[in-house]
N, C-alpha and C. Protein backbone atom coordinates (compact mmCIF):
# COMPACT_ATOMS: atom_id res chain seq x y z
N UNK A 1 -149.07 92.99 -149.07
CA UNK A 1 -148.81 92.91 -147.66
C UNK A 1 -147.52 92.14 -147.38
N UNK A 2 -147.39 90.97 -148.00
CA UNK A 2 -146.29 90.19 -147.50
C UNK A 2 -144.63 91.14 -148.02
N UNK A 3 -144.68 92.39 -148.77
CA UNK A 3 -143.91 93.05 -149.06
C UNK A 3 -143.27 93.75 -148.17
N UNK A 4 -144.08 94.42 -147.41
CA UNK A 4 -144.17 94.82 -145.88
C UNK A 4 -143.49 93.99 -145.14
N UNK A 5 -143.95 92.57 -144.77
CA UNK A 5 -143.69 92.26 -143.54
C UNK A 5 -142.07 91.41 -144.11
N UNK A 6 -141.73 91.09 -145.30
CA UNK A 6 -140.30 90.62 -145.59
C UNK A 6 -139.55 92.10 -145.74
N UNK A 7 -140.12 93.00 -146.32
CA UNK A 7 -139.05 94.03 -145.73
C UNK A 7 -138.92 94.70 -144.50
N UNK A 8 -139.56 94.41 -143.34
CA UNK A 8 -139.34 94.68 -142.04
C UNK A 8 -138.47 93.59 -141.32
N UNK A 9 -138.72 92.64 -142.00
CA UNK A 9 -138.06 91.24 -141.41
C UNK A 9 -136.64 91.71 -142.26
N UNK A 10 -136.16 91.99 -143.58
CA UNK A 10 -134.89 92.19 -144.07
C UNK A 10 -134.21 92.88 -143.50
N UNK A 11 -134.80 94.37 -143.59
CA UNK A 11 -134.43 95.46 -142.55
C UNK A 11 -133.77 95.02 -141.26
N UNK A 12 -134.46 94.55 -139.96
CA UNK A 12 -134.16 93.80 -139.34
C UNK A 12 -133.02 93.23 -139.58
N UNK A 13 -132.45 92.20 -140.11
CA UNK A 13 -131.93 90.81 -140.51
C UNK A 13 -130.41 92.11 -140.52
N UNK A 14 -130.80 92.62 -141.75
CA UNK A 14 -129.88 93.47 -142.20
C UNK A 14 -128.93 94.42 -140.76
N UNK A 15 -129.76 94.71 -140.21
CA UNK A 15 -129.14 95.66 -139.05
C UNK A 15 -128.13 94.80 -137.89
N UNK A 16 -128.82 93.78 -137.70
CA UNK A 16 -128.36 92.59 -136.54
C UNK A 16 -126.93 92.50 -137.60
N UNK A 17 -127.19 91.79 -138.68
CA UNK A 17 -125.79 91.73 -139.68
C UNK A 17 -124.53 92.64 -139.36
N UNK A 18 -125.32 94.19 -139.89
CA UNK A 18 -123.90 95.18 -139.45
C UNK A 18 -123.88 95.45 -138.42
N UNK A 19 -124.33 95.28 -137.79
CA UNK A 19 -124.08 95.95 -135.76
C UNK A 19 -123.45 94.80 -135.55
N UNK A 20 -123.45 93.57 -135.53
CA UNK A 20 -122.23 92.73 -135.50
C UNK A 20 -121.28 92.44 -135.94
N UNK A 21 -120.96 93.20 -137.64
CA UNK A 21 -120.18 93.27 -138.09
C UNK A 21 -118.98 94.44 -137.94
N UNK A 22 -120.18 95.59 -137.14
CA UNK A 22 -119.37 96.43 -136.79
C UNK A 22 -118.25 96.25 -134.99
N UNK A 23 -119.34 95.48 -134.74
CA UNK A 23 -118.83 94.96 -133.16
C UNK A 23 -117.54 94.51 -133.37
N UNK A 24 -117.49 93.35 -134.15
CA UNK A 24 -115.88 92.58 -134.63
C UNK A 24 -115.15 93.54 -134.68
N UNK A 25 -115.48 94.53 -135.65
CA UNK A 25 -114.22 95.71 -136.54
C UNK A 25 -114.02 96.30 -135.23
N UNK A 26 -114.84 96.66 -134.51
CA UNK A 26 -114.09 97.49 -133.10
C UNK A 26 -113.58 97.26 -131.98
N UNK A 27 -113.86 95.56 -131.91
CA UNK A 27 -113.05 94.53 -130.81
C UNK A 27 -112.14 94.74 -131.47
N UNK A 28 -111.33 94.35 -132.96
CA UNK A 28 -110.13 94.34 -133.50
C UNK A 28 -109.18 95.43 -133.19
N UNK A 29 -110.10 96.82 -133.39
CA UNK A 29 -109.05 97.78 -133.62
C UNK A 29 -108.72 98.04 -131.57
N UNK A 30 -109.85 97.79 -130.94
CA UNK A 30 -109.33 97.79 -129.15
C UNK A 30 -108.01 96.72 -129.22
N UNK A 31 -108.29 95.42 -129.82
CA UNK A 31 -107.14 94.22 -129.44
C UNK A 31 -105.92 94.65 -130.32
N UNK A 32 -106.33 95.51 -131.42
CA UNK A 32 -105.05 96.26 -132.34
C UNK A 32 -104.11 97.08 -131.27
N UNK A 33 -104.90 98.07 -130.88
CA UNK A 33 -104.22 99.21 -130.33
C UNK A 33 -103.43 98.91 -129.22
N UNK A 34 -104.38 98.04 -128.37
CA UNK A 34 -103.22 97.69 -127.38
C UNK A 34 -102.13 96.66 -127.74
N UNK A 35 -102.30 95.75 -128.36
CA UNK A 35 -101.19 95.05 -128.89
C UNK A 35 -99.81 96.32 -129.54
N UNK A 36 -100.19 97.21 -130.16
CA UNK A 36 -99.30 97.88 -130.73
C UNK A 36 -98.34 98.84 -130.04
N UNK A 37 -99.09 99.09 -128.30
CA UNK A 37 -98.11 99.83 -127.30
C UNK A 37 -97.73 98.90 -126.45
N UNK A 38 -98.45 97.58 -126.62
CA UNK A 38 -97.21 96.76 -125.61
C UNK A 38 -95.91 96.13 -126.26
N UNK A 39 -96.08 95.95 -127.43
CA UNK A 39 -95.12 95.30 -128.27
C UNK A 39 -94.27 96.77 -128.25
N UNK A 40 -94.30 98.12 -128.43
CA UNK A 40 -93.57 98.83 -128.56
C UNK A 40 -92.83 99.60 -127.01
N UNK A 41 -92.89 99.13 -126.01
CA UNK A 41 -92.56 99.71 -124.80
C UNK A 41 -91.39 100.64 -124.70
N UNK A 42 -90.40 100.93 -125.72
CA UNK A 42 -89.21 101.65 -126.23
C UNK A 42 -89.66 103.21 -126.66
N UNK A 43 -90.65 103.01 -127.01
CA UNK A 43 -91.50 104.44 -128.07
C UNK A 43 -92.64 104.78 -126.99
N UNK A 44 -92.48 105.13 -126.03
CA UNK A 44 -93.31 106.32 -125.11
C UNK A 44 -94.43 107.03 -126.00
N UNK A 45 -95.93 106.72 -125.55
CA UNK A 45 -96.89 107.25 -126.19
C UNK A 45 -97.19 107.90 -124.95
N UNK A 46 -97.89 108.83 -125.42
CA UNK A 46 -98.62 109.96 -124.70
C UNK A 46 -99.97 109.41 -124.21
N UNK A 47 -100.53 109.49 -122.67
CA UNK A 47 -101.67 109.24 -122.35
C UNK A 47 -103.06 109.53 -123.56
N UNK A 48 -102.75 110.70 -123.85
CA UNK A 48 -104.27 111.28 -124.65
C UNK A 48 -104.01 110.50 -126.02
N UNK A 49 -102.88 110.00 -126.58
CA UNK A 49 -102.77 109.31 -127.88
C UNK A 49 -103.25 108.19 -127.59
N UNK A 50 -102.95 107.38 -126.60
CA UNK A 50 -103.63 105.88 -126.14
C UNK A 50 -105.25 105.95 -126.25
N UNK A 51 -105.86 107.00 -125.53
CA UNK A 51 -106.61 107.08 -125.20
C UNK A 51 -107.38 107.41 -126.29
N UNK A 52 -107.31 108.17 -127.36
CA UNK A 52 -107.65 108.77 -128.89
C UNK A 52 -108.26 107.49 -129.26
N UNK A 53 -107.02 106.21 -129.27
CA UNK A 53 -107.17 105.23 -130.26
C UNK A 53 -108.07 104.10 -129.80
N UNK A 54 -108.08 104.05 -128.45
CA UNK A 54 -109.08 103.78 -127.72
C UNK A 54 -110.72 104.06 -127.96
N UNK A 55 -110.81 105.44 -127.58
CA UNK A 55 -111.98 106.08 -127.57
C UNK A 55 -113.39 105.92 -128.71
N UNK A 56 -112.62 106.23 -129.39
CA UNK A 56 -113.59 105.87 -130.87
C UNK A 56 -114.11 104.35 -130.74
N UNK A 57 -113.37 103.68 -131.04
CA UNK A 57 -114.25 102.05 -130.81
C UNK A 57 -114.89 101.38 -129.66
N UNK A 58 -114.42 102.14 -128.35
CA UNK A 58 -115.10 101.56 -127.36
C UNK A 58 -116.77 102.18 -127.82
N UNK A 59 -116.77 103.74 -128.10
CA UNK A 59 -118.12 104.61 -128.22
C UNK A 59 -119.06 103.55 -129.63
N UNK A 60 -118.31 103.27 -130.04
CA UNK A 60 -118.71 102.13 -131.32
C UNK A 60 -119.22 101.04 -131.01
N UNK A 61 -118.50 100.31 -129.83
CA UNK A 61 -119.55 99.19 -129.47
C UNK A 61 -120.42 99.82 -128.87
N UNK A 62 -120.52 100.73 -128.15
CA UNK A 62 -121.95 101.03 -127.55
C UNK A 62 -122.63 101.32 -128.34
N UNK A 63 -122.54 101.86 -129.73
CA UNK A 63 -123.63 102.00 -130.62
C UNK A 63 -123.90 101.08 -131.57
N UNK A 64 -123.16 99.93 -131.43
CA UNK A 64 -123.21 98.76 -132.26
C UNK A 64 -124.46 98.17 -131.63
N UNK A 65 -124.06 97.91 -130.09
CA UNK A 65 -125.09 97.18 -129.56
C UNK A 65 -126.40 97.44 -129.37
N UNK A 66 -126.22 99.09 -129.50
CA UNK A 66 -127.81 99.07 -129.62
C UNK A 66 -128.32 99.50 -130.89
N UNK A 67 -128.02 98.64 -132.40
CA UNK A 67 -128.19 98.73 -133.67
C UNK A 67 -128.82 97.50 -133.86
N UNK A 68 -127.84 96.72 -133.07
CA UNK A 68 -128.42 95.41 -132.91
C UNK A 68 -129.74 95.20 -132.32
N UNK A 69 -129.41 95.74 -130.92
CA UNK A 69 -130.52 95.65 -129.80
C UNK A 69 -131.83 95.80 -130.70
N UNK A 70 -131.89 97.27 -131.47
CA UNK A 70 -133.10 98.23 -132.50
C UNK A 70 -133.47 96.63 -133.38
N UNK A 71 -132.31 96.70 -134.10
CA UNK A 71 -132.67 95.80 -135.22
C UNK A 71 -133.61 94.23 -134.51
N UNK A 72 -132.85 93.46 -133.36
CA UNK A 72 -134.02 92.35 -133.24
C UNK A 72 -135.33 93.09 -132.61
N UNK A 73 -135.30 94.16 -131.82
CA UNK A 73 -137.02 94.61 -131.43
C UNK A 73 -137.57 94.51 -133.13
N UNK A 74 -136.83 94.85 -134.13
CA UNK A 74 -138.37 95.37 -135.58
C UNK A 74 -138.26 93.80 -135.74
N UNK A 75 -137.27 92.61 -135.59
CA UNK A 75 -137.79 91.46 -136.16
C UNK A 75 -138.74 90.80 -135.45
N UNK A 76 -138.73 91.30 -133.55
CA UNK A 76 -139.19 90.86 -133.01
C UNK A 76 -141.07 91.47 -132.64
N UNK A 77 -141.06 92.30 -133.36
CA UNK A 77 -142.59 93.38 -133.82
C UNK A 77 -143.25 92.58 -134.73
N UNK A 78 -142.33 92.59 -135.67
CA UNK A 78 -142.94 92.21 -136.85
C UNK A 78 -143.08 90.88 -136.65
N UNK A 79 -142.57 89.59 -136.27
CA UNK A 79 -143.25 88.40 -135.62
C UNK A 79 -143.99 88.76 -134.73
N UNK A 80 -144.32 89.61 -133.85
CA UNK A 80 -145.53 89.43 -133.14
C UNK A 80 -146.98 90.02 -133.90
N UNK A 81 -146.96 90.74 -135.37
CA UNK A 81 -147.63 91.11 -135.96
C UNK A 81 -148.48 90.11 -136.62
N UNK A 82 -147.58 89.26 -137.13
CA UNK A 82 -147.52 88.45 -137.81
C UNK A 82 -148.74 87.32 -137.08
N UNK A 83 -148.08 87.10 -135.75
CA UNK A 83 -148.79 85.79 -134.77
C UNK A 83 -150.31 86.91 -134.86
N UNK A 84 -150.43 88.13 -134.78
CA UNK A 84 -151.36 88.77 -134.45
C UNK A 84 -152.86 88.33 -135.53
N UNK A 85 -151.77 88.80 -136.73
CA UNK A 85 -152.41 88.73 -137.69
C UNK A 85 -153.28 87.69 -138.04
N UNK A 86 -152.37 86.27 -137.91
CA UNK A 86 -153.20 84.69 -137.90
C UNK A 86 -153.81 84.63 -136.66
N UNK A 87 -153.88 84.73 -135.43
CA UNK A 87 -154.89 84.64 -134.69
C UNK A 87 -156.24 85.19 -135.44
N UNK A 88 -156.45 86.36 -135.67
CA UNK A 88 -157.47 87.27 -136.01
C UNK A 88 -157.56 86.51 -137.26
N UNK A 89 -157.21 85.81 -137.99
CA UNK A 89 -157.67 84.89 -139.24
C UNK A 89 -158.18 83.88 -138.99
N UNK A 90 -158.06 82.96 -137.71
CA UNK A 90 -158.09 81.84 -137.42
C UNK A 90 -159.49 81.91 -136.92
């Protein structure tokens, strides 16, 4: 049993990990991209190219956050399983 409930708790642990790790990588490449057309104001980019480099990471945090969001509900299941479990022992 306790195999179960540390790999629901890892699982967990694990997801919160990369959904925040992925959050960083896609704040970077938003604070990248625009840094790279204001510093260049000489070299005329095209609306839909801005927007390309944009697009992808904004859609990334929204699925970061709810990787995260997923990941603390199973840590937050599996502690309430847990409290469940020792009541009903107690």
């Amino acid at each position: 049993m306790s195999t179960i409930q540390g790999s629901a708790f890892s699982h967990g642990l694990t997801g919160v990990h990369r959904g925040m790790n992925n959050l960083r990588r896609d704040a970077q490449e938003i604070a990248n991209a625009g840094i790279a057309h204001s510093s260049s104001p000489d070299k005329p980019v095209s609306e839909q190219v801005k927007n390309a480099e944009f697009e992808r990471p904004l859609v990334g945090l929204i699925e970061d956050n709810q990787q995260v969001s997923a990941s603390v509900e199973v840590i937050k299941t599996q502690s309430e399983m847990i409290g469940s479990l020792l009541n009903e022992m107690a």
